[in-house]
C-alpha atoms as a PDB file:
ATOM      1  CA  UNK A   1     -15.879 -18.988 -37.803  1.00  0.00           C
ATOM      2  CA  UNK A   2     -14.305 -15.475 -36.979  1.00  0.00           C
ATOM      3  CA  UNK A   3     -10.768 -15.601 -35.263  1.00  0.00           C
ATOM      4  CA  UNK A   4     -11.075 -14.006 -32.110  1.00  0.00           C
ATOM      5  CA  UNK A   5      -7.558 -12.624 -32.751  1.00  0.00           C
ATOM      6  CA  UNK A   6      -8.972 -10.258 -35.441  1.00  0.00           C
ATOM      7  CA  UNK A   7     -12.923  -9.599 -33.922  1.00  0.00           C
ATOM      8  CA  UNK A   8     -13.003  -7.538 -31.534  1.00  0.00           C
ATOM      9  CA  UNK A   9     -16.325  -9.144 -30.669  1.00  0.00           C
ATOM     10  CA  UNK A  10     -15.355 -12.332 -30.586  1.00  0.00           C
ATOM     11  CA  UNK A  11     -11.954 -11.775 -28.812  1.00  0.00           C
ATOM     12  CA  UNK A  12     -13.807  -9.835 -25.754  1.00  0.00           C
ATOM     13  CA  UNK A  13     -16.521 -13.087 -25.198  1.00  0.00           C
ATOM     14  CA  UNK A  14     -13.577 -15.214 -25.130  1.00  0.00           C
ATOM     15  CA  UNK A  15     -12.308 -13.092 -22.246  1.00  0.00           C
ATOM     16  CA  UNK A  16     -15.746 -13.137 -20.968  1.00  0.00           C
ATOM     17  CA  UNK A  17     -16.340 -16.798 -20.444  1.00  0.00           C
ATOM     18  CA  UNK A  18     -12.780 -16.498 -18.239  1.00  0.00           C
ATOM     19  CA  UNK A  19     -14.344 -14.201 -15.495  1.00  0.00           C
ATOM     20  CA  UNK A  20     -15.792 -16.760 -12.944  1.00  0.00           C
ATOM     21  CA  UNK A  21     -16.320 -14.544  -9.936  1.00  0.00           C
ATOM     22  CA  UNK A  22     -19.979 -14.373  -8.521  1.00  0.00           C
ATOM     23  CA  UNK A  23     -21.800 -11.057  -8.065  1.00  0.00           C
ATOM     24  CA  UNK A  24     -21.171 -10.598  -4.310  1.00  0.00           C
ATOM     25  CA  UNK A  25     -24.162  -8.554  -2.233  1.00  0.00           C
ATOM     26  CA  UNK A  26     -23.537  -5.152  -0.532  1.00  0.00           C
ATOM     27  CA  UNK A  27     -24.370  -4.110   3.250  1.00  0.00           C
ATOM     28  CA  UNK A  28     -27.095  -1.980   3.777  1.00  0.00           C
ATOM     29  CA  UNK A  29     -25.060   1.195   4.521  1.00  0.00           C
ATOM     30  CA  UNK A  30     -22.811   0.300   1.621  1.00  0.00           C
ATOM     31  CA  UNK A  31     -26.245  -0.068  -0.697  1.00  0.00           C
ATOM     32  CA  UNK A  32     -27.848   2.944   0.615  1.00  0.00           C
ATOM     33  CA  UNK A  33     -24.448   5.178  -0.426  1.00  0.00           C
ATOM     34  CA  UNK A  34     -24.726   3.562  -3.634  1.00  0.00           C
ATOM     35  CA  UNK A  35     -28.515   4.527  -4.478  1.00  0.00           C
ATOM     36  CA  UNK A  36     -28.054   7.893  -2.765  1.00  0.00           C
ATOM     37  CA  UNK A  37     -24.725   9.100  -2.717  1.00  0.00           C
ATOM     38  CA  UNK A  38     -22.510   6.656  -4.809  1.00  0.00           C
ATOM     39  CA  UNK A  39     -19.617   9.218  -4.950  1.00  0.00           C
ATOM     40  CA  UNK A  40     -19.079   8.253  -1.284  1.00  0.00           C
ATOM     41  CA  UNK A  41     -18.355   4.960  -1.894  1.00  0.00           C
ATOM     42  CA  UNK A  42     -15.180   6.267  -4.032  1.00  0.00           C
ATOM     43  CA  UNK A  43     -13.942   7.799  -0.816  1.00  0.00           C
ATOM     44  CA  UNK A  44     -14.812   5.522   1.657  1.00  0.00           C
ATOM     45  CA  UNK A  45     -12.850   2.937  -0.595  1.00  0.00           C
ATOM     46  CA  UNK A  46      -9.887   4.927  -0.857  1.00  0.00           C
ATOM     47  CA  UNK A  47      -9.621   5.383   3.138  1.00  0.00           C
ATOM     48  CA  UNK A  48      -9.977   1.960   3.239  1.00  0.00           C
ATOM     49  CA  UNK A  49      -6.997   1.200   1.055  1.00  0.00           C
ATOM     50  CA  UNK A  50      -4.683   3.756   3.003  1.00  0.00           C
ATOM     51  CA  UNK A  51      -5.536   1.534   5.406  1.00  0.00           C
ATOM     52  CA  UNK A  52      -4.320  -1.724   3.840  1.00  0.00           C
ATOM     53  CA  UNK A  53      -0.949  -0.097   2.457  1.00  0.00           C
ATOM     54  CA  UNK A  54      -0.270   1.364   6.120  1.00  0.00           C
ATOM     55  CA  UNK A  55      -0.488  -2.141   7.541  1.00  0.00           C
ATOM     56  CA  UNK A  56       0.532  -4.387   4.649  1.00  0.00           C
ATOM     57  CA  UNK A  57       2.102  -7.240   5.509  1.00  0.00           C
ATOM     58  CA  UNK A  58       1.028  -7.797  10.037  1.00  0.00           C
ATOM     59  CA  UNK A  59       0.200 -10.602  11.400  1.00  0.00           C
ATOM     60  CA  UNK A  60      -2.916  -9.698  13.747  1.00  0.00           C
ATOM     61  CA  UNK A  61      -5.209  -6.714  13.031  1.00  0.00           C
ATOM     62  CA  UNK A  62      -8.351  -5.462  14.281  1.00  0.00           C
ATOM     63  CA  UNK A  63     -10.965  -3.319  12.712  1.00  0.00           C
ATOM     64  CA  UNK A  64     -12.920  -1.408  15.122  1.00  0.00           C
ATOM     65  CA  UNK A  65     -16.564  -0.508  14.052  1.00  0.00           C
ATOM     66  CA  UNK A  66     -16.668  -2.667  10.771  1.00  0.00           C
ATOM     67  CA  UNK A  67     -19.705  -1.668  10.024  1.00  0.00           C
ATOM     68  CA  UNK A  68     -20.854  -3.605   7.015  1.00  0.00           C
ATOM     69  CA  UNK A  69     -17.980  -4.654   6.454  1.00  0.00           C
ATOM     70  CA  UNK A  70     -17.154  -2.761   2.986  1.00  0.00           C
ATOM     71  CA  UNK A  71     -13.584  -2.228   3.750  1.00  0.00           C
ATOM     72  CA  UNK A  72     -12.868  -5.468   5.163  1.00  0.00           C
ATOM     73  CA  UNK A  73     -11.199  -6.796   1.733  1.00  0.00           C
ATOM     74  CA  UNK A  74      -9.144  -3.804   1.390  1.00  0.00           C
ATOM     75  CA  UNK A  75      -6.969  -5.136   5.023  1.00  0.00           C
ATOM     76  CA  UNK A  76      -7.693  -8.344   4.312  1.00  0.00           C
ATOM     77  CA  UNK A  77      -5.779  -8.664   1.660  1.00  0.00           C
ATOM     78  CA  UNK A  78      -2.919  -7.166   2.899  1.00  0.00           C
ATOM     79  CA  UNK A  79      -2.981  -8.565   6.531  1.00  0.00           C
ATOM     80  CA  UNK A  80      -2.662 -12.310   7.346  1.00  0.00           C
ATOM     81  CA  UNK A  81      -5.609 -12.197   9.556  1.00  0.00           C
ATOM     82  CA  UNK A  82      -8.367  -9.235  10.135  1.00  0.00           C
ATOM     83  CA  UNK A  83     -10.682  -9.743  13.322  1.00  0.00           C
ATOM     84  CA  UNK A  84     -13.948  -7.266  12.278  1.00  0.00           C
ATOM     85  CA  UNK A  85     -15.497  -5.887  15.261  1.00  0.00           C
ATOM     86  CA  UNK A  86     -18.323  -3.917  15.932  1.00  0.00           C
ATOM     87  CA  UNK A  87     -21.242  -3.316  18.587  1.00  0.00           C
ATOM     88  CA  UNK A  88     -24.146  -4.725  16.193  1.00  0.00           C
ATOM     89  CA  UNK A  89     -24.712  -8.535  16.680  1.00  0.00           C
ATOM     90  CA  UNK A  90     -26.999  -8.412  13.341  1.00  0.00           C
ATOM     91  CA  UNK A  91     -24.955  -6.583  11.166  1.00  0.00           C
ATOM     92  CA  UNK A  92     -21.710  -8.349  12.099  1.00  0.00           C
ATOM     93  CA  UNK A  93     -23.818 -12.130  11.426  1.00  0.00           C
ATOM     94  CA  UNK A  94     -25.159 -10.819   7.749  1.00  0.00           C
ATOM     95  CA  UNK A  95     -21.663  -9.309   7.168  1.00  0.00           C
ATOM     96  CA  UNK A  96     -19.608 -12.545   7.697  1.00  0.00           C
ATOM     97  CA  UNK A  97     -22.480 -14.322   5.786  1.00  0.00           C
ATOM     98  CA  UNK A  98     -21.689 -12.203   2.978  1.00  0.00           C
ATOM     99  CA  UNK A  99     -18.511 -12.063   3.619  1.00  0.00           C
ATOM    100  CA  UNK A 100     -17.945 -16.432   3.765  1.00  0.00           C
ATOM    101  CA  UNK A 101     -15.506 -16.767   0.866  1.00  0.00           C
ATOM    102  CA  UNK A 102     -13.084 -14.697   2.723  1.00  0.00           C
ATOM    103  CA  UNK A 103     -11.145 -17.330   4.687  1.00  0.00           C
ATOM    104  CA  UNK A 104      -8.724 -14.840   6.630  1.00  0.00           C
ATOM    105  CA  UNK A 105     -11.062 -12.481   8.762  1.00  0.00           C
ATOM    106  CA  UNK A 106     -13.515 -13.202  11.576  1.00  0.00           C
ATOM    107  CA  UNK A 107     -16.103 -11.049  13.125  1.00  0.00           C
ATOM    108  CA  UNK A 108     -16.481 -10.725  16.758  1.00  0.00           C
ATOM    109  CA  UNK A 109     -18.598  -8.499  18.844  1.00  0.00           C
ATOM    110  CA  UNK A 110     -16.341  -6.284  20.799  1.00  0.00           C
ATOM    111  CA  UNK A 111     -17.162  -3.335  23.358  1.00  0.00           C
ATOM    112  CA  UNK A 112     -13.474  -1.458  24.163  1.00  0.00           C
ATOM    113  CA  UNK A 113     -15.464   1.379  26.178  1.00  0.00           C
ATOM    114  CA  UNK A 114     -15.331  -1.972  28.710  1.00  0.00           C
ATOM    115  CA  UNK A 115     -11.976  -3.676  27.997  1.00  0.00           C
ATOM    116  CA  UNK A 116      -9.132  -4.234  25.830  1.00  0.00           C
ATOM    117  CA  UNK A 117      -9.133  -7.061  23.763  1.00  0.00           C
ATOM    118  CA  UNK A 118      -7.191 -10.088  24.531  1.00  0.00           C
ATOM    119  CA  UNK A 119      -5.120 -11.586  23.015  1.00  0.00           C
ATOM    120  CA  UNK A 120      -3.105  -8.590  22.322  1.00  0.00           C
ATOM    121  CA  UNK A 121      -2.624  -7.855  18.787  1.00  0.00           C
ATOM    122  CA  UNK A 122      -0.351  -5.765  16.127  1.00  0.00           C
ATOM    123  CA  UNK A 123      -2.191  -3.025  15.503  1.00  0.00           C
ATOM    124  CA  UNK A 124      -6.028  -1.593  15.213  1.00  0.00           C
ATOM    125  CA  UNK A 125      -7.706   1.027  12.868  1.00  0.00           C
ATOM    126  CA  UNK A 126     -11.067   2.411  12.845  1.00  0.00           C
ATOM    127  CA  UNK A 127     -12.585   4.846   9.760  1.00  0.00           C
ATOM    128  CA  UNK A 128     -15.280   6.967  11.010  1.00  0.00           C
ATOM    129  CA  UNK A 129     -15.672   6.042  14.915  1.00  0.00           C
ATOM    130  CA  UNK A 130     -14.166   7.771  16.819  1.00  0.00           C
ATOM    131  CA  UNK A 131     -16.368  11.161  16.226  1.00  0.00           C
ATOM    132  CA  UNK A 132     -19.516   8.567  17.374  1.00  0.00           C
ATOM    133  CA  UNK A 133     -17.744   8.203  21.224  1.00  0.00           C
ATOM    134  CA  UNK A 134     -18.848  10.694  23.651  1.00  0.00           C
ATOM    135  CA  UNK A 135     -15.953  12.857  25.017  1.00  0.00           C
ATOM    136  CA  UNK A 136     -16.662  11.248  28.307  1.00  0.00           C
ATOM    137  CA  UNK A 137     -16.244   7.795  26.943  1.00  0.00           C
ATOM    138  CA  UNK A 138     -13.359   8.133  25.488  1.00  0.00           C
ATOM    139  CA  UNK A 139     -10.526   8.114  27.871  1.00  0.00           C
ATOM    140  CA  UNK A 140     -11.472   4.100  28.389  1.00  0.00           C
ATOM    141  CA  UNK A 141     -12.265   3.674  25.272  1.00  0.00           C
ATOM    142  CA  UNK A 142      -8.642   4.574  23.779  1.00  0.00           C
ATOM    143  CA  UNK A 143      -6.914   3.009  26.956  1.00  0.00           C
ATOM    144  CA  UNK A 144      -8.831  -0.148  26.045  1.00  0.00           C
ATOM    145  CA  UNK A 145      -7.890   0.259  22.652  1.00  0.00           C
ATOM    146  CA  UNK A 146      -4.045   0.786  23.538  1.00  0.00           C
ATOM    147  CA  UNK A 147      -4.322  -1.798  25.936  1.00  0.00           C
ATOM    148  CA  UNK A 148      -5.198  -4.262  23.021  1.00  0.00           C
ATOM    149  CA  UNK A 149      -1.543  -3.805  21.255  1.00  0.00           C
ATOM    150  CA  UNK A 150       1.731  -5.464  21.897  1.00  0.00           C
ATOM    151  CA  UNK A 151       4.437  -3.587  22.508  1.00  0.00           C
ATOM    152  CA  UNK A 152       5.282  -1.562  19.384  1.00  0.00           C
ATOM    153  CA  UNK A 153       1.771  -1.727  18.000  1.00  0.00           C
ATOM    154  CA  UNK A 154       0.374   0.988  15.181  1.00  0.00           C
ATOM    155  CA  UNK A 155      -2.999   2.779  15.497  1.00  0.00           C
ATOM    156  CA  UNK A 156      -4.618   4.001  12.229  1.00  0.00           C
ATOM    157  CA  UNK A 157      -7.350   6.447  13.637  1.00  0.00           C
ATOM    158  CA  UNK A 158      -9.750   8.002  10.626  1.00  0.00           C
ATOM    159  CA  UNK A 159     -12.381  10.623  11.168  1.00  0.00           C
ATOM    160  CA  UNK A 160     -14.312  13.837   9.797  1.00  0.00           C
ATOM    161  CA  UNK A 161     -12.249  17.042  10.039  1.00  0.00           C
ATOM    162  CA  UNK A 162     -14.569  19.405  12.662  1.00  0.00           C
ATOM    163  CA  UNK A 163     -13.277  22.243  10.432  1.00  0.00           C
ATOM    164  CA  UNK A 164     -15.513  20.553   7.453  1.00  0.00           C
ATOM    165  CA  UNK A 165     -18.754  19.375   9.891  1.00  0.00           C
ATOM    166  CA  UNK A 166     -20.668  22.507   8.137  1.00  0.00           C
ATOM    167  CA  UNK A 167     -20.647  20.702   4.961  1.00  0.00           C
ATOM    168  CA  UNK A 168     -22.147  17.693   6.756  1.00  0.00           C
ATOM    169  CA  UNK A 169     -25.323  15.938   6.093  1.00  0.00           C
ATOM    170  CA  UNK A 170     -27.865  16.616   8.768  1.00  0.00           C
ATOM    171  CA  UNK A 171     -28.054  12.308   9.605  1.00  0.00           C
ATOM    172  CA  UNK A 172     -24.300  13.116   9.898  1.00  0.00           C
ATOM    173  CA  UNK A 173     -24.524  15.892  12.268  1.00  0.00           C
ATOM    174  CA  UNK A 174     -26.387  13.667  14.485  1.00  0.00           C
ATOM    175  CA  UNK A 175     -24.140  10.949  14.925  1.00  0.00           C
ATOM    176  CA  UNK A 176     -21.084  12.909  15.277  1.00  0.00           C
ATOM    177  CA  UNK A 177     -20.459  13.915  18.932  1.00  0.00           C
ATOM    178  CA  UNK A 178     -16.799  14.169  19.030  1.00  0.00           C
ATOM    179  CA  UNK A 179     -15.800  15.777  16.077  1.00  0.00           C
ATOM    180  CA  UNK A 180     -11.998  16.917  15.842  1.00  0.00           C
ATOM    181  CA  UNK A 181      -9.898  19.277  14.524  1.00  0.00           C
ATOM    182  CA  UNK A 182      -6.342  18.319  13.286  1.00  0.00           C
ATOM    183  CA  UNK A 183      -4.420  19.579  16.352  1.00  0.00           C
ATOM    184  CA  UNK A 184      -7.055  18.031  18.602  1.00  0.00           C
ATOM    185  CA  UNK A 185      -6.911  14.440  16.512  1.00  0.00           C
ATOM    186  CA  UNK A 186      -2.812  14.855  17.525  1.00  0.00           C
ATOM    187  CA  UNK A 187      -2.908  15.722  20.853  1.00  0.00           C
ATOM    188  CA  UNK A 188      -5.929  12.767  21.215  1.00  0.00           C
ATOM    189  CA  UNK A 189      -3.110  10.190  20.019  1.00  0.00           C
ATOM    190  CA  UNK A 190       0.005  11.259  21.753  1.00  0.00           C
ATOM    191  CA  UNK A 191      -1.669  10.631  24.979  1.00  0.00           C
ATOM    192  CA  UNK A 192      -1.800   7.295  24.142  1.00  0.00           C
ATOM    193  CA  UNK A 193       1.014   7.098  21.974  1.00  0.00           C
ATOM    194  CA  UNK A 194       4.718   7.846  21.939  1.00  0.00           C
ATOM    195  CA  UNK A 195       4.330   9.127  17.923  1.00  0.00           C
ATOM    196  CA  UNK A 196       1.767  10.229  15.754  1.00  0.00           C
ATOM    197  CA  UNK A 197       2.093  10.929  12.279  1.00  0.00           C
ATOM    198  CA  UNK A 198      -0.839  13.224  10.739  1.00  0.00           C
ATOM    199  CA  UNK A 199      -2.022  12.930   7.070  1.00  0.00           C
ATOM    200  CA  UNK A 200      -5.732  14.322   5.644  1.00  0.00           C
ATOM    201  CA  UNK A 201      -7.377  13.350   2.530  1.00  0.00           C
ATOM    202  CA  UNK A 202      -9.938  15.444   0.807  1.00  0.00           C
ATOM    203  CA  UNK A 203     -12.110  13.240  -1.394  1.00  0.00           C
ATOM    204  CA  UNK A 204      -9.610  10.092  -2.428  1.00  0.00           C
ATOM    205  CA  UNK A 205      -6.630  11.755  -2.573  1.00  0.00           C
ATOM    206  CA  UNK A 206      -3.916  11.698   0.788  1.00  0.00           C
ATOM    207  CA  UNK A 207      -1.892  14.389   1.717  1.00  0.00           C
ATOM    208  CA  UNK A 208       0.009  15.843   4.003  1.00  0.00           C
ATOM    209  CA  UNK A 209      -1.697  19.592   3.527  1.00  0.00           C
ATOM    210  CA  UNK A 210      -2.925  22.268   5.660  1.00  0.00           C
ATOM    211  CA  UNK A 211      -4.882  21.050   8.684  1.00  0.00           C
ATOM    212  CA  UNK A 212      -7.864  23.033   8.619  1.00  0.00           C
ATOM    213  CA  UNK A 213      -8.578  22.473   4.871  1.00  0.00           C
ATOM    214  CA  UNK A 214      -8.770  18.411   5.067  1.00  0.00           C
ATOM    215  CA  UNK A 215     -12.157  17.210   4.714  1.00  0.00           C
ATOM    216  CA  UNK A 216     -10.715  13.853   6.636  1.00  0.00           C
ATOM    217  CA  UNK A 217      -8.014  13.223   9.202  1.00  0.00           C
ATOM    218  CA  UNK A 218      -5.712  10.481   9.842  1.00  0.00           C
ATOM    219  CA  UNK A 219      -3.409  10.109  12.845  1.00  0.00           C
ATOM    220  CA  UNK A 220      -1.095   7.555  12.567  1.00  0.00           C
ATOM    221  CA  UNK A 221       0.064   6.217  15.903  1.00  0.00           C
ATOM    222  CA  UNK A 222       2.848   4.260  16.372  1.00  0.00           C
ATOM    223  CA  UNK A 223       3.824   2.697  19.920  1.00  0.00           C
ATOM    224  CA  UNK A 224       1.230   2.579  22.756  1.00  0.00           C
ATOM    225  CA  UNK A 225       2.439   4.124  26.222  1.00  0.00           C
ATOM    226  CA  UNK A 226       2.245   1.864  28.999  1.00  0.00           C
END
């Protein structure tokens, strides 16, 4: 019998039998990026995990617009307990079917355009919504959203730099109807916000570069205004 401490064969199936985890199924947005445009998923991934390291270690978090949920680990690991919302009944039951073995998150549907969520919690973030709200929407929609934080709650607010929409896919161009600029992202938050810290990210790397060449924007916002 070979030693597994001197075949290389042998010493990687012994690792092999250790690695119990079962093949876990993918969204249908998440599976469509993958058979399409699998690059993507290496950037949505990486906004996701800004995400997580900006709010390591709260108590109450909300995701608005979950989607199918692809991030959700990223926070959840990091948080002590993720609330997943979205607008989609469907998708949010077949995401926390998926989704089962992961005992810290729920999924709710949630409309803020109508009301801030109660009970108030430590802090929200939301990775390619806010370019989907119509400008007339979104004055109650980010009061609702504020209105959902305690006191010295933290908004992480993600979207598509308007500077980069010409690069857009056309099913992209359609859905985004409030597309911002850097200084427009900024100005958005400190209405509703006492500080806003900016960052952009082109593909997975974050930076604090010049506005108008980030492919994706980040305000940071720290502190609702009451």
């Amino acid at each position: 019998m070979s030693d597994p401490l001197n075949d290389s064969v042998k010493l990687w199936e012994s690792i092999d039998k250790k690695i119990t985890g079962e093949p876990v199924e993918l969204g249908r947005y998440t599976s469509d990026d993958y058979m399409n445009n699998p690059k993507h998923i290496a950037f949505v991934a990486s906004r996701y995990k800004f995400c997580a390291k900006m709010l390591e270690g709260m108590d109450t978090v909300i995701e608005v617009g979950c989607g199918d949920g692809f991030g959700a680990p990223f926070v959840a690991s990091a948080v002590k307990r993720l609330i997943c919302t979205d607008i989609n009944p469907p998708l949010l039951e077949d995401t926390g079917r998926r989704h089962k073995m992961l005992k810290n998150i729920a999924y709710e549907f949630f409309e803020f355009r109508k009301q801030p969520y109660t009970p108030k919690v430590n802090a929200f973030y939301m990775v390619d919504v806010i370019e989907h709200i119509f400008s007339h929407e979104e004055d109650a929609f980010m009061t609702n959203l504020a209105g959902s934080l305690k006191e010295h709650g933290v908004a992480l607010i993600g979207t598509p730099n308007k500077t980069a929409e010409q690069y857009a896919s056309e099913w992209s161009r359609q859905g985004h109807v409030n597309l911002k600029t850097h200084q427009e992202l900024r100005a958005l938050g400190l209405r509703y916000f006492y500080n806003v810290f900016m960052f952009g990210m082109n593909d997975e790397v974050v930076h604090t570069g010049y506005g108008p060449m980030c492919h994706f924007l980040w305000a940071l916002c720290v502190t609702p205004r009451r």
